[in-house]
C-alpha atoms as a PDB file:
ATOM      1  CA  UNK A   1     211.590 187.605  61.552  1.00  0.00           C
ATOM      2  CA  UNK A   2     213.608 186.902  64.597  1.00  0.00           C
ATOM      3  CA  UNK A   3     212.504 184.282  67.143  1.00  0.00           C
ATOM      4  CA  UNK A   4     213.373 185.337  71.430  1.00  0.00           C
ATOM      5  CA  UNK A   5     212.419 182.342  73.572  1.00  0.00           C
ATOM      6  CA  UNK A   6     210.846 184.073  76.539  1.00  0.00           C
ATOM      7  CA  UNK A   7     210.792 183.265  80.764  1.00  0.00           C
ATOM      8  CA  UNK A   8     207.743 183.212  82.069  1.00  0.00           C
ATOM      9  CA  UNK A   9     207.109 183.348  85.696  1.00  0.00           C
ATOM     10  CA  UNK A  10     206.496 180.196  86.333  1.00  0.00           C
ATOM     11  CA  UNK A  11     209.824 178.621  83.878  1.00  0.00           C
ATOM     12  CA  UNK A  12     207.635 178.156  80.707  1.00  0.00           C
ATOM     13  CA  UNK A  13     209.513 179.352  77.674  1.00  0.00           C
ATOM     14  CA  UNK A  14     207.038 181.223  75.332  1.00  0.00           C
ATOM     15  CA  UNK A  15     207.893 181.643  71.775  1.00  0.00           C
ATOM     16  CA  UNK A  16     207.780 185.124  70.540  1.00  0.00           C
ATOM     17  CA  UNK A  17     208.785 186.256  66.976  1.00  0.00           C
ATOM     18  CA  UNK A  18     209.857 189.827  66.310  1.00  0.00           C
ATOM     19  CA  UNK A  19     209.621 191.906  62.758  1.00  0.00           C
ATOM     20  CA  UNK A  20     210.648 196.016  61.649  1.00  0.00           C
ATOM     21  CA  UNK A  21     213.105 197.600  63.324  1.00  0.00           C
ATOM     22  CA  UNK A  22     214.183 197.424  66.646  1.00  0.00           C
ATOM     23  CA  UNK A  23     214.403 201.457  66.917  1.00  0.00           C
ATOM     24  CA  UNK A  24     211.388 201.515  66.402  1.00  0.00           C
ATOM     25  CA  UNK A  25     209.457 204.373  68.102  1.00  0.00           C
ATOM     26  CA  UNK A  26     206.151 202.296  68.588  1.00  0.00           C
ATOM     27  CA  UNK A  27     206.437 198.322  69.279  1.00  0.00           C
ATOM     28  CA  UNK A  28     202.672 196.806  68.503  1.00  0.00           C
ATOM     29  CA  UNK A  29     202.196 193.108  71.119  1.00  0.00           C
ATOM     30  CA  UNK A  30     199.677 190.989  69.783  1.00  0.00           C
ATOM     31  CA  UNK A  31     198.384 187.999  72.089  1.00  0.00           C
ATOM     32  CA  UNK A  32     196.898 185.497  70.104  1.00  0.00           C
ATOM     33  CA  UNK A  33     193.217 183.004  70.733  1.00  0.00           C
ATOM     34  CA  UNK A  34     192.419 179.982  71.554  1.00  0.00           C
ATOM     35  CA  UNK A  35     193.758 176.724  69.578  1.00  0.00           C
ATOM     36  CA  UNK A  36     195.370 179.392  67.163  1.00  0.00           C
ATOM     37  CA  UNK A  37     199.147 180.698  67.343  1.00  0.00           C
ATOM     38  CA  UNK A  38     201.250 183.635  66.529  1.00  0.00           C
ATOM     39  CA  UNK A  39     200.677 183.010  62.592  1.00  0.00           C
ATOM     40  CA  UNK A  40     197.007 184.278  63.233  1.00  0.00           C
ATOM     41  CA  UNK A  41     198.480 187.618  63.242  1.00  0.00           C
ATOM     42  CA  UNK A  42     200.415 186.889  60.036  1.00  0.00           C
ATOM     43  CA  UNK A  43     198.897 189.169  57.745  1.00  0.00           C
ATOM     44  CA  UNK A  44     198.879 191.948  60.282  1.00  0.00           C
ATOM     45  CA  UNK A  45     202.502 191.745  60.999  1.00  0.00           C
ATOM     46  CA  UNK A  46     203.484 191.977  57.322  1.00  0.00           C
ATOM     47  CA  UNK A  47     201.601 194.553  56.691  1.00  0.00           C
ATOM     48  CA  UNK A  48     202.796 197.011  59.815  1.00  0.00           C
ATOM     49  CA  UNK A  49     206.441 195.637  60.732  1.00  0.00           C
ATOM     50  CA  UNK A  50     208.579 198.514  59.369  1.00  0.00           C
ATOM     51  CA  UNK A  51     205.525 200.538  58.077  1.00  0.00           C
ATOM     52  CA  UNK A  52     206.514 203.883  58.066  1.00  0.00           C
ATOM     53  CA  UNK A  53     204.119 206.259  59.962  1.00  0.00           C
ATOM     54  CA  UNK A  54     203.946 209.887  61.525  1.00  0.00           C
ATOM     55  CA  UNK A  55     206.774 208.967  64.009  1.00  0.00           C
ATOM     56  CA  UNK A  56     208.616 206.591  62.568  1.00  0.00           C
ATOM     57  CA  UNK A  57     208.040 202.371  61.785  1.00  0.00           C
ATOM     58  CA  UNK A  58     206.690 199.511  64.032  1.00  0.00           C
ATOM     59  CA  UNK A  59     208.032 197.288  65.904  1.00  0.00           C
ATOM     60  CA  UNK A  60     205.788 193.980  65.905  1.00  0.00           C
ATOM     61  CA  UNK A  61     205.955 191.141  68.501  1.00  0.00           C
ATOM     62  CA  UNK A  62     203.723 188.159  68.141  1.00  0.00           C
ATOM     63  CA  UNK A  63     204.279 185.120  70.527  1.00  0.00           C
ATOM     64  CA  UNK A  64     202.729 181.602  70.719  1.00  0.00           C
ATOM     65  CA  UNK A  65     200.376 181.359  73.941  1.00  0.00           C
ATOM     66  CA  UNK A  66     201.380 178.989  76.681  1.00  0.00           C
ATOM     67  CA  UNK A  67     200.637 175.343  75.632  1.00  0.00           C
ATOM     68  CA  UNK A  68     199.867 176.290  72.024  1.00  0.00           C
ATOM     69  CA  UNK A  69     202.308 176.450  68.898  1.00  0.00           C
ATOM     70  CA  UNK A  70     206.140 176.560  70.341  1.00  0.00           C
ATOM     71  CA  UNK A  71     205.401 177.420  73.801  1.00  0.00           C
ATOM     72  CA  UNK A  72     205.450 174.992  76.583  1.00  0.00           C
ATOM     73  CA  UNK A  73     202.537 174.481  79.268  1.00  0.00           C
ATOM     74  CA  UNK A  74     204.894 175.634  82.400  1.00  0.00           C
ATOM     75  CA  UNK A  75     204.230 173.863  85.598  1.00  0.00           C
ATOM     76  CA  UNK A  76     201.078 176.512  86.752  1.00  0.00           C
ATOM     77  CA  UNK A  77     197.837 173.952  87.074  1.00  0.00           C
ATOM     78  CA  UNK A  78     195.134 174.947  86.965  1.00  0.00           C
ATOM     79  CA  UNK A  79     195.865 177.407  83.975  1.00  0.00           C
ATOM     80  CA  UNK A  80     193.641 180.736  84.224  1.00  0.00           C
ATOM     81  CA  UNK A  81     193.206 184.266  82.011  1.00  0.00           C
ATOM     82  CA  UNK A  82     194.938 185.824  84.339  1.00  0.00           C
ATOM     83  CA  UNK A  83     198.121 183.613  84.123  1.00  0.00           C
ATOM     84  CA  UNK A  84     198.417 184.585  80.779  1.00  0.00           C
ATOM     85  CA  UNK A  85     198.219 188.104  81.838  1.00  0.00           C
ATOM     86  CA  UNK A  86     201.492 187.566  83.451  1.00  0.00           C
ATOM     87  CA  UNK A  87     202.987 185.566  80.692  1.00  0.00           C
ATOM     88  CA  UNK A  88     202.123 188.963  78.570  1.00  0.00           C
ATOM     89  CA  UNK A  89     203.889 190.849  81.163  1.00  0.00           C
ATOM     90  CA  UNK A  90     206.978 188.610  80.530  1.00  0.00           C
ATOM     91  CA  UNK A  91     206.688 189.135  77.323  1.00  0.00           C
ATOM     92  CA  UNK A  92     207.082 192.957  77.219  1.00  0.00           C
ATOM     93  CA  UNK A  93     209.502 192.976  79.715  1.00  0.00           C
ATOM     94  CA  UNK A  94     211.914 190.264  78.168  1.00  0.00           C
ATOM     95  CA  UNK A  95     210.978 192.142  74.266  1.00  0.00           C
ATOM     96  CA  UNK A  96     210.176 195.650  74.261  1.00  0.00           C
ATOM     97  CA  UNK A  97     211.449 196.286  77.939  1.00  0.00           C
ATOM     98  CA  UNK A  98     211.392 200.252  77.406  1.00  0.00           C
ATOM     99  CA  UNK A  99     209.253 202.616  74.717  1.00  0.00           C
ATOM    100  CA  UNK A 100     205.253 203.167  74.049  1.00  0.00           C
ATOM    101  CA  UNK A 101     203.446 200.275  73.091  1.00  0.00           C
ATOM    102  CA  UNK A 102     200.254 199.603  71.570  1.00  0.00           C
ATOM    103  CA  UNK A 103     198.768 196.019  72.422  1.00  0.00           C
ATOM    104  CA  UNK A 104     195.985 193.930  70.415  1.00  0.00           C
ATOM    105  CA  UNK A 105     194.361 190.500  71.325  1.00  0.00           C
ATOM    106  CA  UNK A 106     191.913 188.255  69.504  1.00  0.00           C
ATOM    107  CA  UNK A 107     189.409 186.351  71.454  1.00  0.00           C
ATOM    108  CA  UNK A 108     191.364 184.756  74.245  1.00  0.00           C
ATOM    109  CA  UNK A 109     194.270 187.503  73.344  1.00  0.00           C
ATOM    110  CA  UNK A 110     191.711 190.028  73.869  1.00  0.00           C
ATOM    111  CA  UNK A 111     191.103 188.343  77.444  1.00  0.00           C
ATOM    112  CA  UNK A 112     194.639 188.188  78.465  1.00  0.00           C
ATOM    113  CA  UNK A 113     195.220 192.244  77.520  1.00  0.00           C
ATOM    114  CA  UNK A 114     192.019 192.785  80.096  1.00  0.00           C
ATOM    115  CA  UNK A 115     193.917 190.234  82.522  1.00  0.00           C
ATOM    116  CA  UNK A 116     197.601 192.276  81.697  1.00  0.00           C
ATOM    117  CA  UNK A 117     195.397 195.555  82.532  1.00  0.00           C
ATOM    118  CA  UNK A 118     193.249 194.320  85.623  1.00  0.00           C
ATOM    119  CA  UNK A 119     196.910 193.620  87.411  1.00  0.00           C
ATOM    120  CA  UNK A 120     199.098 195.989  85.695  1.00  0.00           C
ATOM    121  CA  UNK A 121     198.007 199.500  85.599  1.00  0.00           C
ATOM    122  CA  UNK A 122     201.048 201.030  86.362  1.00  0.00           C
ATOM    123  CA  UNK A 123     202.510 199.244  83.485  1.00  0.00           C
ATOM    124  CA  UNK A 124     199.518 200.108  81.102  1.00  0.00           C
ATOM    125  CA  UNK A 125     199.693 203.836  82.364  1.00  0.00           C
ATOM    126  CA  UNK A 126     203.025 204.085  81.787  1.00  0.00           C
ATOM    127  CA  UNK A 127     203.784 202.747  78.412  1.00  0.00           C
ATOM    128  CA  UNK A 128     200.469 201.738  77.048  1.00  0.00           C
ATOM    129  CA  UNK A 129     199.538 204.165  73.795  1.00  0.00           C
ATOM    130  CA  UNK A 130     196.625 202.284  72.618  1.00  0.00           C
ATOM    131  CA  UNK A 131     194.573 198.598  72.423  1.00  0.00           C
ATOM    132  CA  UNK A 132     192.743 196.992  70.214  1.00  0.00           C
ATOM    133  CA  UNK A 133     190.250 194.409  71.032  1.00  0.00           C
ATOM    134  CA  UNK A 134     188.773 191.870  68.501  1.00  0.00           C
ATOM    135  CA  UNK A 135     186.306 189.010  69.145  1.00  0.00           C
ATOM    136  CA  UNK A 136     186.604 189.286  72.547  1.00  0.00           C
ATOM    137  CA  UNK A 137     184.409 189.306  75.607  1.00  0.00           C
ATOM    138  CA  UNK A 138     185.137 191.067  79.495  1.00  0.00           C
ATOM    139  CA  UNK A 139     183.341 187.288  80.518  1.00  0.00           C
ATOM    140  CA  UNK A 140     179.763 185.788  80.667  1.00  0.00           C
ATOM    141  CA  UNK A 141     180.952 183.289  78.277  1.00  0.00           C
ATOM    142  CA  UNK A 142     179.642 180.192  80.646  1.00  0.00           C
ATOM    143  CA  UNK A 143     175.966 179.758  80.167  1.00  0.00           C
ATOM    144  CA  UNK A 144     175.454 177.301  83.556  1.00  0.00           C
ATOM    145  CA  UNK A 145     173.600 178.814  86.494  1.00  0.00           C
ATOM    146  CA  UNK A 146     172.737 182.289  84.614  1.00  0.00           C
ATOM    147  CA  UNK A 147     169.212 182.704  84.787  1.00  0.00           C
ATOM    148  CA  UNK A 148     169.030 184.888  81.703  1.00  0.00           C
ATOM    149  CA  UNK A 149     170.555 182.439  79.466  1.00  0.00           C
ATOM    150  CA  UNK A 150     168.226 180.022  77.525  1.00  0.00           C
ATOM    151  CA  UNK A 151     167.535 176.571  78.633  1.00  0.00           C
ATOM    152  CA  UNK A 152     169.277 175.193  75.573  1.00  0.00           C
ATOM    153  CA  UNK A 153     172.182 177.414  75.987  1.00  0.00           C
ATOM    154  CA  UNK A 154     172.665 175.990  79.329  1.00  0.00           C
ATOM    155  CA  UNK A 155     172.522 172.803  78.546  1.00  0.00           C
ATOM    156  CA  UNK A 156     174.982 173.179  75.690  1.00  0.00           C
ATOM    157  CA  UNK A 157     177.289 174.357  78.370  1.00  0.00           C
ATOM    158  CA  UNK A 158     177.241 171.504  80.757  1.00  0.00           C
ATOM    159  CA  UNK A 159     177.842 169.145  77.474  1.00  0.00           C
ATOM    160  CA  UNK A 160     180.909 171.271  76.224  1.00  0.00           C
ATOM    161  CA  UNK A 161     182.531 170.972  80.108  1.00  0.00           C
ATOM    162  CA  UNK A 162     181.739 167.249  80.542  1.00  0.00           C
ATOM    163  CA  UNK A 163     183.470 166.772  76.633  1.00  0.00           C
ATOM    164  CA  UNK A 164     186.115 168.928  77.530  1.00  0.00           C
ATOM    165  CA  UNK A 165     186.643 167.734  81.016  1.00  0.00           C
ATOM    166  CA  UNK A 166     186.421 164.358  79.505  1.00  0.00           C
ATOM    167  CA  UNK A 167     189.311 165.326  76.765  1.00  0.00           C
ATOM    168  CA  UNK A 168     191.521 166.384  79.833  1.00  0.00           C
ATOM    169  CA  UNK A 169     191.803 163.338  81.830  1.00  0.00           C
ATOM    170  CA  UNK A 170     191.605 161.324  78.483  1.00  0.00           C
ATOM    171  CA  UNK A 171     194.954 163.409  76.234  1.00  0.00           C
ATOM    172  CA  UNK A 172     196.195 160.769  74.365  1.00  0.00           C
ATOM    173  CA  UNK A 173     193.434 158.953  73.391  1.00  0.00           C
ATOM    174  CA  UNK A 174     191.140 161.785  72.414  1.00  0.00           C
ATOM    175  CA  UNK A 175     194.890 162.894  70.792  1.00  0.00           C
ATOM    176  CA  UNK A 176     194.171 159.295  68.436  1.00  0.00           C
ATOM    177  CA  UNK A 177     190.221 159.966  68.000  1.00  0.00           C
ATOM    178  CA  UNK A 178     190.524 163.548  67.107  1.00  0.00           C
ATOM    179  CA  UNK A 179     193.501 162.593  64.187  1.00  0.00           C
ATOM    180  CA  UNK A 180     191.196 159.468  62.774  1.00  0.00           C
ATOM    181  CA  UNK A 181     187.717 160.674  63.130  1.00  0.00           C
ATOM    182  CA  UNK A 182     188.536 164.106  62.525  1.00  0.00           C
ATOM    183  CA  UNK A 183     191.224 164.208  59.860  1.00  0.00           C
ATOM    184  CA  UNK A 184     192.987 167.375  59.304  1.00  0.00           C
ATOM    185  CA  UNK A 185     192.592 170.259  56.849  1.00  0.00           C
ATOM    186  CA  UNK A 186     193.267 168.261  53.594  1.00  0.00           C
ATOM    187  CA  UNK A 187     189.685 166.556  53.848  1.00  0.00           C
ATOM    188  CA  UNK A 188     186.571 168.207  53.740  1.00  0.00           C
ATOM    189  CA  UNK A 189     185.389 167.250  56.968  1.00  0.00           C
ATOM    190  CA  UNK A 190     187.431 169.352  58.923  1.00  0.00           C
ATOM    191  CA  UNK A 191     187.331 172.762  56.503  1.00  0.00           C
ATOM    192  CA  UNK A 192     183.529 172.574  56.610  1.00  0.00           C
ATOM    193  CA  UNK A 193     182.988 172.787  60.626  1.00  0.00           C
ATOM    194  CA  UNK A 194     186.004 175.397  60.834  1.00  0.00           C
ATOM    195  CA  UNK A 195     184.192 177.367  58.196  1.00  0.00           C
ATOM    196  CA  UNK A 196     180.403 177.011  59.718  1.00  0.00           C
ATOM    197  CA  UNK A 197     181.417 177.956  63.490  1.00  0.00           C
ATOM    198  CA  UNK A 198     183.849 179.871  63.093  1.00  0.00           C
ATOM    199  CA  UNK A 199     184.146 182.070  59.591  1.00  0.00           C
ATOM    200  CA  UNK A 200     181.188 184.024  57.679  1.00  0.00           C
ATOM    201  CA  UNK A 201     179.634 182.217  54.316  1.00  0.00           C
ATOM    202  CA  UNK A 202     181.477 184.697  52.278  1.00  0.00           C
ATOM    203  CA  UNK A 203     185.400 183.480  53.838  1.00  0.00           C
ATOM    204  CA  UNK A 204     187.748 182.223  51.199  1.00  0.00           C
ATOM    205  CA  UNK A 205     189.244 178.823  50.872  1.00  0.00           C
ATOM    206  CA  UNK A 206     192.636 180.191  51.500  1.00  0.00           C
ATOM    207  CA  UNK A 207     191.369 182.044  55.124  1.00  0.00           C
ATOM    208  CA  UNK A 208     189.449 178.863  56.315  1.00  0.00           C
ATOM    209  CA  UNK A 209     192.278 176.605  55.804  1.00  0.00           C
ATOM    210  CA  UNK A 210     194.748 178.689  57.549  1.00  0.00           C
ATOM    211  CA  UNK A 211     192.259 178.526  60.717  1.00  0.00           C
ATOM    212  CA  UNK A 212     191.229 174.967  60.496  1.00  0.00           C
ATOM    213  CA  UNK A 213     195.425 173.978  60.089  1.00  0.00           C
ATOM    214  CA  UNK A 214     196.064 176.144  63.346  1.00  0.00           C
ATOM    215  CA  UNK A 215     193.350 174.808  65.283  1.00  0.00           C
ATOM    216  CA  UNK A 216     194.607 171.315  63.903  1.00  0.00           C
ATOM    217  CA  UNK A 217     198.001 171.710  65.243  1.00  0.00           C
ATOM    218  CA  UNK A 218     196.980 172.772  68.477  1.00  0.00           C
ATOM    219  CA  UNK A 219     198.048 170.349  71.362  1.00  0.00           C
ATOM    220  CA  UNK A 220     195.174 168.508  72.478  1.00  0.00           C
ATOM    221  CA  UNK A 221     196.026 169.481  76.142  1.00  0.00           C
ATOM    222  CA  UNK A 222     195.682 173.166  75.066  1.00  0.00           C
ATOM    223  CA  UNK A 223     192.061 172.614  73.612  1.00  0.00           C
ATOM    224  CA  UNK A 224     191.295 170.577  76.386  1.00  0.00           C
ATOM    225  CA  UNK A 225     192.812 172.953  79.619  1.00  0.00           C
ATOM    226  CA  UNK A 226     191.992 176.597  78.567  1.00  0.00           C
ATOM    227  CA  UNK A 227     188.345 176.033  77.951  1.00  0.00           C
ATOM    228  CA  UNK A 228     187.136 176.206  82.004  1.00  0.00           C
ATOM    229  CA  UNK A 229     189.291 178.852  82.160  1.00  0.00           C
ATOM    230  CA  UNK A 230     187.572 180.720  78.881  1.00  0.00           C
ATOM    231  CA  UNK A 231     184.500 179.875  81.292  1.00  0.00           C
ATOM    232  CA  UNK A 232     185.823 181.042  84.275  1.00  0.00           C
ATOM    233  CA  UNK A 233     187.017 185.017  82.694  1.00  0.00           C
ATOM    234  CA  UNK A 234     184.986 187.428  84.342  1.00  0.00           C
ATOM    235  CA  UNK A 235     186.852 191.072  84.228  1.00  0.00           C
ATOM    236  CA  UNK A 236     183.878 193.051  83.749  1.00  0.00           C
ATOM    237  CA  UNK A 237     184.359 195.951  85.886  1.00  0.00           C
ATOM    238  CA  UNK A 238     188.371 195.471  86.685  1.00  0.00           C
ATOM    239  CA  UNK A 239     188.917 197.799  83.217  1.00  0.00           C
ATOM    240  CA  UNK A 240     189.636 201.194  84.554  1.00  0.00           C
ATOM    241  CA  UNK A 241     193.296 201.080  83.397  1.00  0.00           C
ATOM    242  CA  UNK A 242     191.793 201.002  79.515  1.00  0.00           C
ATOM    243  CA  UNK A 243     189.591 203.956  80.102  1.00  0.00           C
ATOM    244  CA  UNK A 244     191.816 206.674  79.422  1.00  0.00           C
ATOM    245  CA  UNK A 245     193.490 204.919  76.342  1.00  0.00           C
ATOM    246  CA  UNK A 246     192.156 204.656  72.491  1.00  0.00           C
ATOM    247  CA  UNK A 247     190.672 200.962  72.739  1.00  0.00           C
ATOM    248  CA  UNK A 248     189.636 199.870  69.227  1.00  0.00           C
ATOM    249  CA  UNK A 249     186.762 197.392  69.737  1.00  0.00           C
ATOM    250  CA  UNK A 250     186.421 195.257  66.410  1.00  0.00           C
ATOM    251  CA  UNK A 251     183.963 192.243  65.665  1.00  0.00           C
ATOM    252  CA  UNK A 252     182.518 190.268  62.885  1.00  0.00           C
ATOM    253  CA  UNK A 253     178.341 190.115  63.490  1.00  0.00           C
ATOM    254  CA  UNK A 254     178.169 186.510  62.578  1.00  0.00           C
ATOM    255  CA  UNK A 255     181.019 185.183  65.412  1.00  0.00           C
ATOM    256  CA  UNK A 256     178.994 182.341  67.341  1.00  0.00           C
ATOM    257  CA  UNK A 257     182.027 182.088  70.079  1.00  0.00           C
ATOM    258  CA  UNK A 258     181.791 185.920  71.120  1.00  0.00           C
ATOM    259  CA  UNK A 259     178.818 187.223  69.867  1.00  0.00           C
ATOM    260  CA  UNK A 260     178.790 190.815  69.183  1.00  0.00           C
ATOM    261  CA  UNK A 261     176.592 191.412  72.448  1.00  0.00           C
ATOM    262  CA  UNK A 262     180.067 190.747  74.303  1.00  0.00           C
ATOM    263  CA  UNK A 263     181.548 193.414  72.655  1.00  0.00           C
ATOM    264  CA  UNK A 264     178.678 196.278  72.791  1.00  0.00           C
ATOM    265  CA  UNK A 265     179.073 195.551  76.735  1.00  0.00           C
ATOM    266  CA  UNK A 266     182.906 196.254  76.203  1.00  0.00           C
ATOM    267  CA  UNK A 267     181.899 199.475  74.572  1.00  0.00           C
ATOM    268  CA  UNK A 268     179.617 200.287  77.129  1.00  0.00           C
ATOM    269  CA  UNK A 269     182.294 199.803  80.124  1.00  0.00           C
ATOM    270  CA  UNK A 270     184.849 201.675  77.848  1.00  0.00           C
ATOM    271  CA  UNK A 271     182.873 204.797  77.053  1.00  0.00           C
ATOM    272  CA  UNK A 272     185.534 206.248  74.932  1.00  0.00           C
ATOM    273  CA  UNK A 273     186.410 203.117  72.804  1.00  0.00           C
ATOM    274  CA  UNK A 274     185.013 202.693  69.135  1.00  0.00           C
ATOM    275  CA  UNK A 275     183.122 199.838  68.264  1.00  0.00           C
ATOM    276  CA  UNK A 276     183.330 198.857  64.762  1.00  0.00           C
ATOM    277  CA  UNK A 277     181.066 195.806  63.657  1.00  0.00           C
ATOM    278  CA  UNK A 278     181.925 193.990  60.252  1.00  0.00           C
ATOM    279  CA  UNK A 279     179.104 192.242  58.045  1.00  0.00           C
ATOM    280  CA  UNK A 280     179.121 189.008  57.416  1.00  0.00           C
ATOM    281  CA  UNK A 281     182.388 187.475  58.934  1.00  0.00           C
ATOM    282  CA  UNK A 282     182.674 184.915  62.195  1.00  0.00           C
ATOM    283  CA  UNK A 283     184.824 184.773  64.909  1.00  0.00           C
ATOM    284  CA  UNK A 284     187.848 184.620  62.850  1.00  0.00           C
ATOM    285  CA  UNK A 285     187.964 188.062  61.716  1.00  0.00           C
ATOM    286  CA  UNK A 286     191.550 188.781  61.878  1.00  0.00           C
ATOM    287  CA  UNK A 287     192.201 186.133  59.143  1.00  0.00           C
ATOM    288  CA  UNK A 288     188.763 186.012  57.123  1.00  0.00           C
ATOM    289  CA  UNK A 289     188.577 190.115  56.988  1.00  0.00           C
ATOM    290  CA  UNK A 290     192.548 191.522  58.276  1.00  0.00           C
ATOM    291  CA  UNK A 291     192.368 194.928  56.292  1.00  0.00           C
ATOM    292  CA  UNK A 292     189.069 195.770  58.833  1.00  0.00           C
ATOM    293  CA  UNK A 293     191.822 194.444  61.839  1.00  0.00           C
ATOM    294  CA  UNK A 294     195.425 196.358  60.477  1.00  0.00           C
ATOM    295  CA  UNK A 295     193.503 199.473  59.794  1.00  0.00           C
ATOM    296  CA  UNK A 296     192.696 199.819  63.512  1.00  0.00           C
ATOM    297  CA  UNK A 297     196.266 198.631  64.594  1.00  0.00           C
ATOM    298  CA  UNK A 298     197.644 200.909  61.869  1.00  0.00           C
ATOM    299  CA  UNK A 299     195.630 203.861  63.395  1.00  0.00           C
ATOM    300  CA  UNK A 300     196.858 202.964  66.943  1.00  0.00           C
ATOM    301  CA  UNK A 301     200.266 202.691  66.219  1.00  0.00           C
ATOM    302  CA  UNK A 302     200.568 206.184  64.243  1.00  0.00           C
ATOM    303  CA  UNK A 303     198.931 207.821  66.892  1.00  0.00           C
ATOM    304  CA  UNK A 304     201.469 206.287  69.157  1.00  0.00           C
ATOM    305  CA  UNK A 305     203.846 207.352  67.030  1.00  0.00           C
ATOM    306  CA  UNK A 306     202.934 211.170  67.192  1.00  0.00           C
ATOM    307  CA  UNK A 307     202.348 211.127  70.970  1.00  0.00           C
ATOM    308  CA  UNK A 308     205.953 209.799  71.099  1.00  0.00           C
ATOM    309  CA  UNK A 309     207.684 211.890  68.797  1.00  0.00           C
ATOM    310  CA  UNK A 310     205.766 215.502  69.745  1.00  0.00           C
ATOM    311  CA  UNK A 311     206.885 214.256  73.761  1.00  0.00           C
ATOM    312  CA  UNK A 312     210.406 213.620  72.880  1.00  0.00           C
ATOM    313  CA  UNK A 313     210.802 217.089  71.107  1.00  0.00           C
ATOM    314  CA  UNK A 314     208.941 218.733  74.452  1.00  0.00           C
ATOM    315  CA  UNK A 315     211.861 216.780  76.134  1.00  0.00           C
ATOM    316  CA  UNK A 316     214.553 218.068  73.570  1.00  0.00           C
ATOM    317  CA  UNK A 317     213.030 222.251  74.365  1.00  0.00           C
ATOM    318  CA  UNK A 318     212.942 221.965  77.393  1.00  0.00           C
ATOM    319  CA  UNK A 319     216.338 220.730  77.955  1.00  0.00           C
ATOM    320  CA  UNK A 320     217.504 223.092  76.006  1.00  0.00           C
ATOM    321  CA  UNK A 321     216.134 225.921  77.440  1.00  0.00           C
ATOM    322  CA  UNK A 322     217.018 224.747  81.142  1.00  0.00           C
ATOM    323  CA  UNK A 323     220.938 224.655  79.667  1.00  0.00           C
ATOM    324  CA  UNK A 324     220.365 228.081  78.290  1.00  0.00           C
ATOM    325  CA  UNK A 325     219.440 229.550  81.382  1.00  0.00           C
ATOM    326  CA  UNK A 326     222.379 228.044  83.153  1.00  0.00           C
ATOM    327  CA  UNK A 327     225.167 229.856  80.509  1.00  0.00           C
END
C-alpha cells in the first residue's frame, strides 16, 4: 500500500492510500462515512487490489475524509456534502488523473459520489464505468419541519442538533467527557452501543470492534461539524449524471442511520440501478457483511474492465485500417 498526500481546493491535504497495480485498466475510488476512515474499506481493498478480471487487475484508492483519520479539516467553514464532492474531485485528479473508473461510497461516501456527480457530469460521463452505493441516502435525513415525519422523530432531531451543536462550540471538553465517560473499544460500554445502532444482532466481535475503534479515533471536531451538514444533503433530483451508468444500490434492512426507505427512493430516481437488500445487518454493512459489498464492486470493476479493453481494440482496428488505406 502506498500513501499520496493529496491538495484539496481549499489547501487541506487528504490522505489517500493506493493498492494493485498502477497499469491497471480499471482504478475502483472509494469515499468513506462518517466518524469512519479509509480502513472501512479494508477488506474490500484486499480482496480487489490486483484481482485479475476480464480486462486486466484493479487499481484501488481509498482516502481518509477531510477532518477524519490523516486528513486535515482545510480552512472551508462551514463544511458541506458538496465540499467533499470537490475534495473527491481532487482526489481523482491528483490519483488516477486518466483511465475508467468505477467509484463506491458508504453512507456519507455514498453522499459525496451524488455531490462529485451533481457538479461533475462531464467528469462522470467521461471516465465514470460504474458506482456503487451502500447505506446511503439522496437526503431527507433531518426530521425537523417535515410534516410526514413522526412527532418523536422530530423531536429526536432537534436533541441530536442542540448535542451536536453543543459538542462544536464545546471540542475539548466534550474531547475529555467522551474519553472518561465513554471509554474506548476495550470496555464493554462502548462495543455494546456501536453494535445496537449501528451493526445487526448476528455481527461478530471482530466486525464491531473494528467500527467502534474507528468511530473512537475520530476527531471530535469531525463528529461534531459534519452532522448539520449530513442534515443539510438534499440531492434528490440533481442525479441525472448516474442514470446512464450501472449504480449498485446495497443496504443492510436493519441500518437505523439510513433506513432502507432511503435507498428504495435511490432506486426509484435511478431506474436502471439494482437494489440489493441484506438480512439482518445495520448500517455498517461494508464491515459486518463485505462479501455482499466486494461482490458488487467486483462486478463493476470487470465490467469496466471489458468496456475498456473491447474500446481500446476498436481503437487498435480502426487505426489500423485508416493506415492501411493510406499505403
Amino acid at each position: 500500500m502506498a500513501r499520496i498526500t493529496v491538495t484539496a481546493a481549499d489547501g487541506a491535504a487528504l490522505a489517500a492510500y493506493t493498492d494493485g497495480p498502477d497499469d491497471a485498466p480499471v482504478t475502483l475510488v472509494l469515499a468513506h462515512g462518517w466518524t469512519l476512515d479509509a480502513s472501512a474499506w479494508e477488506q474490500q481493498a484486499r480482496a480487489l487490489a490486483g484481482a485479475s478480471g476480464a480486462g486486466g487487475g484493479v487499481r484501488v484508492v481509498r482516502y481518509d475524509q477531510r477532518g477524519h483519520g490523516r486528513s486535515d479539516g482545510g480552512i472551508t467553514r462551514p463544511w458541506s456534502i458538496d465540499l467533499l464532492g470537490q475534495d473527491l474531485a481532487a482526489v481523482i485528479g491528483q490519483t488516477a488523473p486518466e483511465g475508467p473508473l468505477v467509484l463506491g461510497g458508504h453512507s456519507m461516501g455514498g453522499m459525496t459520489v451524488m455531490a462529485l456527480a451533481a457538479a461533475r457530469p462531464d467528469l462522470v460521463a467521461e471516465r465514470v464505468r460504474g458506482v456503487l452505493l451502500t447505506s446511503t441516502s439522496a437526503g431527507r435525513l433531518d426530521p425537523r419541519g417535515r410534516k410526514d415525519a413522526p412527532l418523536r422523530q422530530r423531536a429526536l432531531g432537534h436533541a441530536e442538533s442542540a448535542f451536536f451543536g453543543y459538542c462544536s462550540r464545546t471540542v475539548t471538553s466534550s474531547t475529555w467527557v467522551r474519553g472518561h465517560l465513554l471509554p474506548g473499544p476495550a470496555g464493554r460500554i462502548n462495543p455494546y452501543l456501536v453494535k445496537r445502532y449501528l451493526y445487526g444482532p448476528a455481527a461478530t466481535r471482530e466486525a464491531v470492534l473494528a467500527g467502534a475503534r474507528m468511530i473512537h479515533d475520530c476527531p471530535m471536531a469531525a463528529v461534531a461539524d459534519w452532522f448539520p451538514a449530513l442534515m443539510r444533503h438534499d440531492k434528490a433530483g440533481a442525479l441525472d449524471a448516474l442514470k446512464l451508468l450501472p449504480v449498485e444500490i446495497v443496504v443492510g434492512d436493519l441500518d437505523r442511520l439510513t433506513p432502507v426507505e432511503h435507498s428504495r427512493r435511490l432506486a426509484r430516481e435511478l431506474p436502471d440501478a439494482r437494489l440489493r437488500v441484506e438480512p439482518g445487518c445495520g448500517h455498517m454493512l461494508l464491515v459486518e457483511r463485505p462479501d455482499a459489498v466486494t461482490a458488487r464492486l467486483r462486478e463493476l470493476c470487470a465490467a469496466a474492465a471489458v468496456t475498456t479493453t473491447a474500446t481500446a481494440t476498436a481503437t487498435a482496428e480502426d487505426t489500423h485500417s485508416g493506415h492501411s488505406r493510406t499505403m
